[in-house]
N, C-alpha and C. Protein backbone atom coordinates (compact mmCIF):
# COMPACT_ATOMS: atom_id res chain seq x y z
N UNK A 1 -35.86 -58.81 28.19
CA UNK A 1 -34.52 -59.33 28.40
C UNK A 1 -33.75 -59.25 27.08
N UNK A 2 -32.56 -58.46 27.04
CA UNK A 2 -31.18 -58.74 26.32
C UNK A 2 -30.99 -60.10 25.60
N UNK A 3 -31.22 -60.26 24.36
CA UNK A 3 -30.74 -61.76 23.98
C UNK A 3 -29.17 -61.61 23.72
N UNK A 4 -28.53 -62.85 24.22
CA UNK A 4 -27.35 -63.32 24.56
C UNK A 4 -26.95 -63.06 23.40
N UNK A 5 -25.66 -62.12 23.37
CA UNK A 5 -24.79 -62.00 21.91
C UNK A 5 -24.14 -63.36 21.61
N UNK A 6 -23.92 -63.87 22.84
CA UNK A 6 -23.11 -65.22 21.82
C UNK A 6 -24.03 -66.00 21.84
N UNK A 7 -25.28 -65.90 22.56
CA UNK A 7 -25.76 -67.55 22.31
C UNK A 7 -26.56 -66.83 20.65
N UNK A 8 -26.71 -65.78 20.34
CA UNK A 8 -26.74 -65.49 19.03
C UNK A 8 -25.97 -65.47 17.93
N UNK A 9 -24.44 -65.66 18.43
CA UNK A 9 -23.25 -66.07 17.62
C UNK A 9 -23.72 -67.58 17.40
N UNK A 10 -23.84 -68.37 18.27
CA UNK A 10 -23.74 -69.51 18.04
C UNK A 10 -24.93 -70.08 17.46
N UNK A 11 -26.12 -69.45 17.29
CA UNK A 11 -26.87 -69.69 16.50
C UNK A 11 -26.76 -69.60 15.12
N UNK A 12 -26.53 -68.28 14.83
CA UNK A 12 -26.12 -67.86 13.51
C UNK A 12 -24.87 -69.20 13.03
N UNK A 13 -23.96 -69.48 13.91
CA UNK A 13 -22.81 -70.32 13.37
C UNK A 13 -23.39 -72.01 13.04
N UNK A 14 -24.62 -72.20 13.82
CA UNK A 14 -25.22 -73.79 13.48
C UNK A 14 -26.26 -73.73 12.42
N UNK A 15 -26.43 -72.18 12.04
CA UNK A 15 -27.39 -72.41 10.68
C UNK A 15 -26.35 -72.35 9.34
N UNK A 16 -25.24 -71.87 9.51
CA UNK A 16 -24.51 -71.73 8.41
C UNK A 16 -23.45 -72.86 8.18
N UNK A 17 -23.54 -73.24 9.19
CA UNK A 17 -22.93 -75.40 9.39
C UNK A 17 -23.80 -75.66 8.07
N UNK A 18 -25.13 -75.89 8.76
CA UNK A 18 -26.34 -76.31 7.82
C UNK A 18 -26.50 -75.85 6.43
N UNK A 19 -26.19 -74.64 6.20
CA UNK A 19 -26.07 -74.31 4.84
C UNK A 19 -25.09 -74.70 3.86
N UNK A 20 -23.73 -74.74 4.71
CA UNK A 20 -22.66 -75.54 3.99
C UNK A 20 -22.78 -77.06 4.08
N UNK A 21 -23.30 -77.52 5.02
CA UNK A 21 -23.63 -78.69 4.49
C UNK A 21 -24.56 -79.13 3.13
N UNK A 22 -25.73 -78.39 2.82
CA UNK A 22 -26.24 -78.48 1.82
C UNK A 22 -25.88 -78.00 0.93
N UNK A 23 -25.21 -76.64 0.92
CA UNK A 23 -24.16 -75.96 -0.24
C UNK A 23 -22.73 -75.96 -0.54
N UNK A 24 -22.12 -77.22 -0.63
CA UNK A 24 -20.49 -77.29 -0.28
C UNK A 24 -19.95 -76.48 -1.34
N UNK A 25 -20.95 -76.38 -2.49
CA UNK A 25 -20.20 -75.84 -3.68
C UNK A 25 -19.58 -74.40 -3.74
N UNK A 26 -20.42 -73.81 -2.40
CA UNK A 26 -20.67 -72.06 -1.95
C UNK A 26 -18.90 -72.10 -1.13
N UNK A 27 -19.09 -73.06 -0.44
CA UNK A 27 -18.23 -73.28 0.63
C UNK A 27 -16.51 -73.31 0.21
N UNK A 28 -16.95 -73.67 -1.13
CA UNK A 28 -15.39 -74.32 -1.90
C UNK A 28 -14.95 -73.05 -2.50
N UNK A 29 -15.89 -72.21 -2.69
CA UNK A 29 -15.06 -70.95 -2.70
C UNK A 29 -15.19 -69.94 -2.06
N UNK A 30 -16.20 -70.04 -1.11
CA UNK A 30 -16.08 -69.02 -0.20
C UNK A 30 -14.93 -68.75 1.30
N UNK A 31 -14.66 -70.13 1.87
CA UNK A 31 -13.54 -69.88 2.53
C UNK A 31 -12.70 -69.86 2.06
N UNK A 32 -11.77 -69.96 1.10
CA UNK A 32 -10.50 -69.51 0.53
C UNK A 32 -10.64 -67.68 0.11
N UNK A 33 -11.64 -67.77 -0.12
CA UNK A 33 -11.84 -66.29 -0.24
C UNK A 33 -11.12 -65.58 0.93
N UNK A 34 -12.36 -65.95 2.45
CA UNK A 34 -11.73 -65.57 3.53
C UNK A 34 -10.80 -65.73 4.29
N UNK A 35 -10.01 -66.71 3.69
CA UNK A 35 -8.61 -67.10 4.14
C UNK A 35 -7.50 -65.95 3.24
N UNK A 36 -7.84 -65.88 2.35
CA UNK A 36 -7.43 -64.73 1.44
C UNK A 36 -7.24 -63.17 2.07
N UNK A 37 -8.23 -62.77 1.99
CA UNK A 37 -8.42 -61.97 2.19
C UNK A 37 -7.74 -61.60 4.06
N UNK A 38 -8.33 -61.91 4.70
CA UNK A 38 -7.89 -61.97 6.19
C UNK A 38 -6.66 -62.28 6.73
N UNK A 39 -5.59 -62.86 5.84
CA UNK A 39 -4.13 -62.73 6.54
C UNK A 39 -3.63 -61.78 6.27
N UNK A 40 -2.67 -61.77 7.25
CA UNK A 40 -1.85 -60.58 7.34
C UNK A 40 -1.08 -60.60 5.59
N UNK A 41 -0.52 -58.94 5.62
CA UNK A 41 -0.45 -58.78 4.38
C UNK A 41 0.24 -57.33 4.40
N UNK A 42 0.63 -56.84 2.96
CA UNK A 42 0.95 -55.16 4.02
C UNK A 42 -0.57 -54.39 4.93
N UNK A 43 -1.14 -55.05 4.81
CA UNK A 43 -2.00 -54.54 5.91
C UNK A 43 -2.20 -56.04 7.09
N UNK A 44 -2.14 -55.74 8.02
CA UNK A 44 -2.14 -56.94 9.25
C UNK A 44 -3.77 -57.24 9.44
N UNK A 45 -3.83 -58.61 9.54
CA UNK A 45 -4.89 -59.22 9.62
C UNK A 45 -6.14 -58.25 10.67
N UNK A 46 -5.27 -58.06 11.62
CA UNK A 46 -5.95 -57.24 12.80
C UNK A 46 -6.78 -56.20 12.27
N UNK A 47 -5.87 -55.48 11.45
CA UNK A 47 -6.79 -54.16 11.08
C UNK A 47 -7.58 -54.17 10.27
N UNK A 48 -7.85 -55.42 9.17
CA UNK A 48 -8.34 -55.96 8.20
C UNK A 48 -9.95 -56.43 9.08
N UNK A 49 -9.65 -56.99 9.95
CA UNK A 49 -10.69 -57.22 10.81
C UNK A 49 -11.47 -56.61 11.54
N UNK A 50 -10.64 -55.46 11.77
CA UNK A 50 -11.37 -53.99 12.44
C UNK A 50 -12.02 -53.20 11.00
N UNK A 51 -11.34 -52.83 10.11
CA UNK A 51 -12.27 -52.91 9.20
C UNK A 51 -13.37 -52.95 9.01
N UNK A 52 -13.89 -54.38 9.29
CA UNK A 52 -14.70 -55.43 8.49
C UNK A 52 -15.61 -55.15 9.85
N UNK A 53 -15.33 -54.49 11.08
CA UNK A 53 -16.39 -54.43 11.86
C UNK A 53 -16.67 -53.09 11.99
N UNK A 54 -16.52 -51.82 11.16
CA UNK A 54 -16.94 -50.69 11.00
C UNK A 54 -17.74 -50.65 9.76
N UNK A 55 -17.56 -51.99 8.56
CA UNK A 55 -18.51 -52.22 7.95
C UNK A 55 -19.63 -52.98 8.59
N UNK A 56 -18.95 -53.85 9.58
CA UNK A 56 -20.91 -54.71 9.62
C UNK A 56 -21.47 -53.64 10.83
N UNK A 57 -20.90 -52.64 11.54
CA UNK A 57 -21.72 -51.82 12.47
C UNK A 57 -22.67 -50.68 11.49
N UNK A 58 -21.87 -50.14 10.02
CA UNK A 58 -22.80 -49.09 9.00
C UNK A 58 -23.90 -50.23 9.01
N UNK A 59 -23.28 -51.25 8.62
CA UNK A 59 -24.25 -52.27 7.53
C UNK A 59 -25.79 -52.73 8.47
N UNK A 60 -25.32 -52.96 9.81
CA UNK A 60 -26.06 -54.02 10.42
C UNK A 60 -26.12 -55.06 10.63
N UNK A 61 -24.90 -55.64 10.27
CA UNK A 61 -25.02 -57.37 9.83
C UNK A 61 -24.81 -57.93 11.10
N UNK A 62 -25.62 -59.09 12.05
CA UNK A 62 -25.19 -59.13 13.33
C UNK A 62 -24.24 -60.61 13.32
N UNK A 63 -24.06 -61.39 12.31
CA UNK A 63 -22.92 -62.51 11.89
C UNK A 63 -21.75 -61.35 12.00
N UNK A 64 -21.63 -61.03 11.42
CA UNK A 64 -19.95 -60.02 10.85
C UNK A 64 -19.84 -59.38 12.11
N UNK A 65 -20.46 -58.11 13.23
CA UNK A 65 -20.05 -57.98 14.32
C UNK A 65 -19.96 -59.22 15.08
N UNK A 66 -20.63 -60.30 15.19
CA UNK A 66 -19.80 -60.73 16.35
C UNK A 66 -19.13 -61.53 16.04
N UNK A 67 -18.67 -61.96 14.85
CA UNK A 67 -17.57 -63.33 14.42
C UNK A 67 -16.07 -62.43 14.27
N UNK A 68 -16.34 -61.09 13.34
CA UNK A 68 -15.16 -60.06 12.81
C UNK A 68 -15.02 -59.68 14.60
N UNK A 69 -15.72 -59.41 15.75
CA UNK A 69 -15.02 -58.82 16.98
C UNK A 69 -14.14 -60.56 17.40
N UNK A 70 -14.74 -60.92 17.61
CA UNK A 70 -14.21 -62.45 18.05
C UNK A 70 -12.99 -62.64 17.50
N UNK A 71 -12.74 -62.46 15.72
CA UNK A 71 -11.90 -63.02 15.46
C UNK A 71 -10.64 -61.50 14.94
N UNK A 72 -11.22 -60.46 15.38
CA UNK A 72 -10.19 -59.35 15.72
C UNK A 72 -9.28 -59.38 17.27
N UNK A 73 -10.47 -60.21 18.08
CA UNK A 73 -9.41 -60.37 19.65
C UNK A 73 -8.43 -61.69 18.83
N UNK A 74 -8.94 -62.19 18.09
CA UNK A 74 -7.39 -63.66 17.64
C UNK A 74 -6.34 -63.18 17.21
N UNK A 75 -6.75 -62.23 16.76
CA UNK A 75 -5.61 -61.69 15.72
C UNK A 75 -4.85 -60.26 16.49
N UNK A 76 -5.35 -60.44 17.71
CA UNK A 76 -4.66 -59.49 18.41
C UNK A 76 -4.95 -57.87 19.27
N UNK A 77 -6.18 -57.62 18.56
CA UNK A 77 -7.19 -56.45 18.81
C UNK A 77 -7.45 -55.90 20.39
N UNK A 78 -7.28 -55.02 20.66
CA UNK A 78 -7.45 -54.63 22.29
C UNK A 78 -8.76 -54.36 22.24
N UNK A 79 -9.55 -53.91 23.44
CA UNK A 79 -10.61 -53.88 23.65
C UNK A 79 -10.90 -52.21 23.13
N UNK A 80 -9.87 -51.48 23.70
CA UNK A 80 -9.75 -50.03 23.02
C UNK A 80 -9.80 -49.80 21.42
N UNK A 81 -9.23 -50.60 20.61
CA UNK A 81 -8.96 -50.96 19.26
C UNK A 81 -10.73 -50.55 19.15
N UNK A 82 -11.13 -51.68 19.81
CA UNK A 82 -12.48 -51.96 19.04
C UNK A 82 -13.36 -51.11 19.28
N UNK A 83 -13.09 -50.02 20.04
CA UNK A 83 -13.89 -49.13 20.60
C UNK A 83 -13.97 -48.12 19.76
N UNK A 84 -12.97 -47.75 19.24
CA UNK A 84 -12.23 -46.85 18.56
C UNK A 84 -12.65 -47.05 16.87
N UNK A 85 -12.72 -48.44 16.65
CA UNK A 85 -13.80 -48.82 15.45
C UNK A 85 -15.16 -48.70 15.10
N UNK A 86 -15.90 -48.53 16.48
CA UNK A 86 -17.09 -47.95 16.77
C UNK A 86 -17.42 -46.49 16.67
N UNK A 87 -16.46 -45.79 17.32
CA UNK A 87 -16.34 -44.36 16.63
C UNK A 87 -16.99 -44.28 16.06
N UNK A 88 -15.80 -44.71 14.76
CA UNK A 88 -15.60 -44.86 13.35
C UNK A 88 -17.18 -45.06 12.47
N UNK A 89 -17.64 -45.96 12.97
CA UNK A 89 -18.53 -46.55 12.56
C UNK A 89 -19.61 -45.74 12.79
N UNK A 90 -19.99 -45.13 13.84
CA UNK A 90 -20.90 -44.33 14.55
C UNK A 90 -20.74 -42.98 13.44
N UNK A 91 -19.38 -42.39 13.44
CA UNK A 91 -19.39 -41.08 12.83
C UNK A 91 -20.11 -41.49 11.08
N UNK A 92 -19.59 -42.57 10.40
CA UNK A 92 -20.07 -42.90 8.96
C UNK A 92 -21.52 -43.47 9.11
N UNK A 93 -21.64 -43.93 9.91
CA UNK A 93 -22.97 -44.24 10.04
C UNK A 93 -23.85 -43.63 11.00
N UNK A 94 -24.31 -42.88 11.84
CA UNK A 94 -24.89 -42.18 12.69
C UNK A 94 -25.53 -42.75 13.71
N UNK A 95 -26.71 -42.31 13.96
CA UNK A 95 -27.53 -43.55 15.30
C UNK A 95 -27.77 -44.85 14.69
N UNK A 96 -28.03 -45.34 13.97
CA UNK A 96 -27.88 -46.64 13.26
C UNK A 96 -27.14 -47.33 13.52
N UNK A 97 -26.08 -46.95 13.00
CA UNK A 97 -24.60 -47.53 13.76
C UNK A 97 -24.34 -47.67 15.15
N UNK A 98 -25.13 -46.34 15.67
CA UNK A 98 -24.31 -46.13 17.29
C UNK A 98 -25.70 -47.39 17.62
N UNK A 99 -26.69 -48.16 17.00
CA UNK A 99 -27.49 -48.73 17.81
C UNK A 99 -26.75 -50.07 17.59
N UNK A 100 -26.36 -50.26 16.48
CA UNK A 100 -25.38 -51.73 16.54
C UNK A 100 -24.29 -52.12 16.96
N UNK A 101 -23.46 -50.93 17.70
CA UNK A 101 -22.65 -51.13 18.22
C UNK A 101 -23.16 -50.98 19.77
N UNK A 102 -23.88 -51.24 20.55
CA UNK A 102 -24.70 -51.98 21.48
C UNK A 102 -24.72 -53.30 21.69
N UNK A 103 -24.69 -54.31 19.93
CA UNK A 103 -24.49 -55.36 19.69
C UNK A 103 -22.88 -55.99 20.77
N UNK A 104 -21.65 -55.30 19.78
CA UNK A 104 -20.34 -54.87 20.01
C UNK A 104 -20.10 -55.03 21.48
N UNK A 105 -20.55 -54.13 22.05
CA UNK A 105 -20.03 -53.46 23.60
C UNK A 105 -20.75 -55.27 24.51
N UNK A 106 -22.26 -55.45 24.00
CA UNK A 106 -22.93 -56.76 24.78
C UNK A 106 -22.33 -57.77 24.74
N UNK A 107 -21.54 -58.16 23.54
CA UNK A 107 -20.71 -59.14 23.53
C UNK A 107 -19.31 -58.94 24.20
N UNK A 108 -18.79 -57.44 24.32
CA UNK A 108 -17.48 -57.42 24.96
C UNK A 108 -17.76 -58.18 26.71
N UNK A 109 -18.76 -57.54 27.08
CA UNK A 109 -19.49 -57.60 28.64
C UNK A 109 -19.34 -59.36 28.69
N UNK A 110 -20.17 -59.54 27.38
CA UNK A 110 -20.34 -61.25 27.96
C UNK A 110 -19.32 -62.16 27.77
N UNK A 111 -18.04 -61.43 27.06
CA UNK A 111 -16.61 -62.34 27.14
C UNK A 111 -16.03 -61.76 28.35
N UNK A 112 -16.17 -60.89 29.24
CA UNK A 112 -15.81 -60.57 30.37
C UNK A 112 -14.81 -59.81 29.76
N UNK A 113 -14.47 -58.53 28.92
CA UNK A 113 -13.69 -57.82 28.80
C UNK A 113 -13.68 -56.61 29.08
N UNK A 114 -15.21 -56.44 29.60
CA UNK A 114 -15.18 -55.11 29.72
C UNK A 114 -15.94 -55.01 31.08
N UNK A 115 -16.35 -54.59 31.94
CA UNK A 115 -17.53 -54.02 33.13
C UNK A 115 -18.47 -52.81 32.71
N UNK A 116 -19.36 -52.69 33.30
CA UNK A 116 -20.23 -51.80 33.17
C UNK A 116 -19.67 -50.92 34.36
């Protein structure tokens, strides 16, 4: 069985509660960082975020695909957008990539954005 992309979002998100709770000092500069960085700007938050998910699909990182897809639909991202970032990601990164963006597509399915 498929483990649940979000109930793996939401895992990943109650261990890093936990870490900032024990590390506030990490915390005090790490979200201003990402508040920084992520607004719109001459480049729009959106694409900044699509971005950031053609890096975590090379990279592997499974926090960054599914928090950067999540928080690319906030900021406005179509489902095509993100598809189209996968490409991307697939062509710089090869089957590697094309296996983490599996990640990507499981989580689109389980926000109901997409059908099989």
């Amino acid at each position: 069985m498929t483990e649940s992309q979000i109930a793996l979002k939401n895992s990943i998100g109650e261990g890093w509660e936990t870490y900032t709770k024990l590390m506030p000092e990490i915390v005090d500069v790490y979200d201003p960082l990402q508040e920084e960085v992520y607004k719109d700007g001459d480049i729009k938050a959106k694409y900044k975020r699509m971005m950031a998910i053609v890096g975590a699909l090379v990279k592997g990182c499974d926090a960054c695909i599914l928090y950067q897809t999540e928080e690319a639909f906030n900021a406005g991202a179509t489902v095509d957008e993100l598809l189209e970032c996968c490409a991307v990601a697939v062509a710089l990164g090869g089957s590697m990539a094309g296996g983490e963006v599996t990640k990507l597509v499981r989580l689109l399915k389980e926000m109901g954005k997409i059908e099989e």
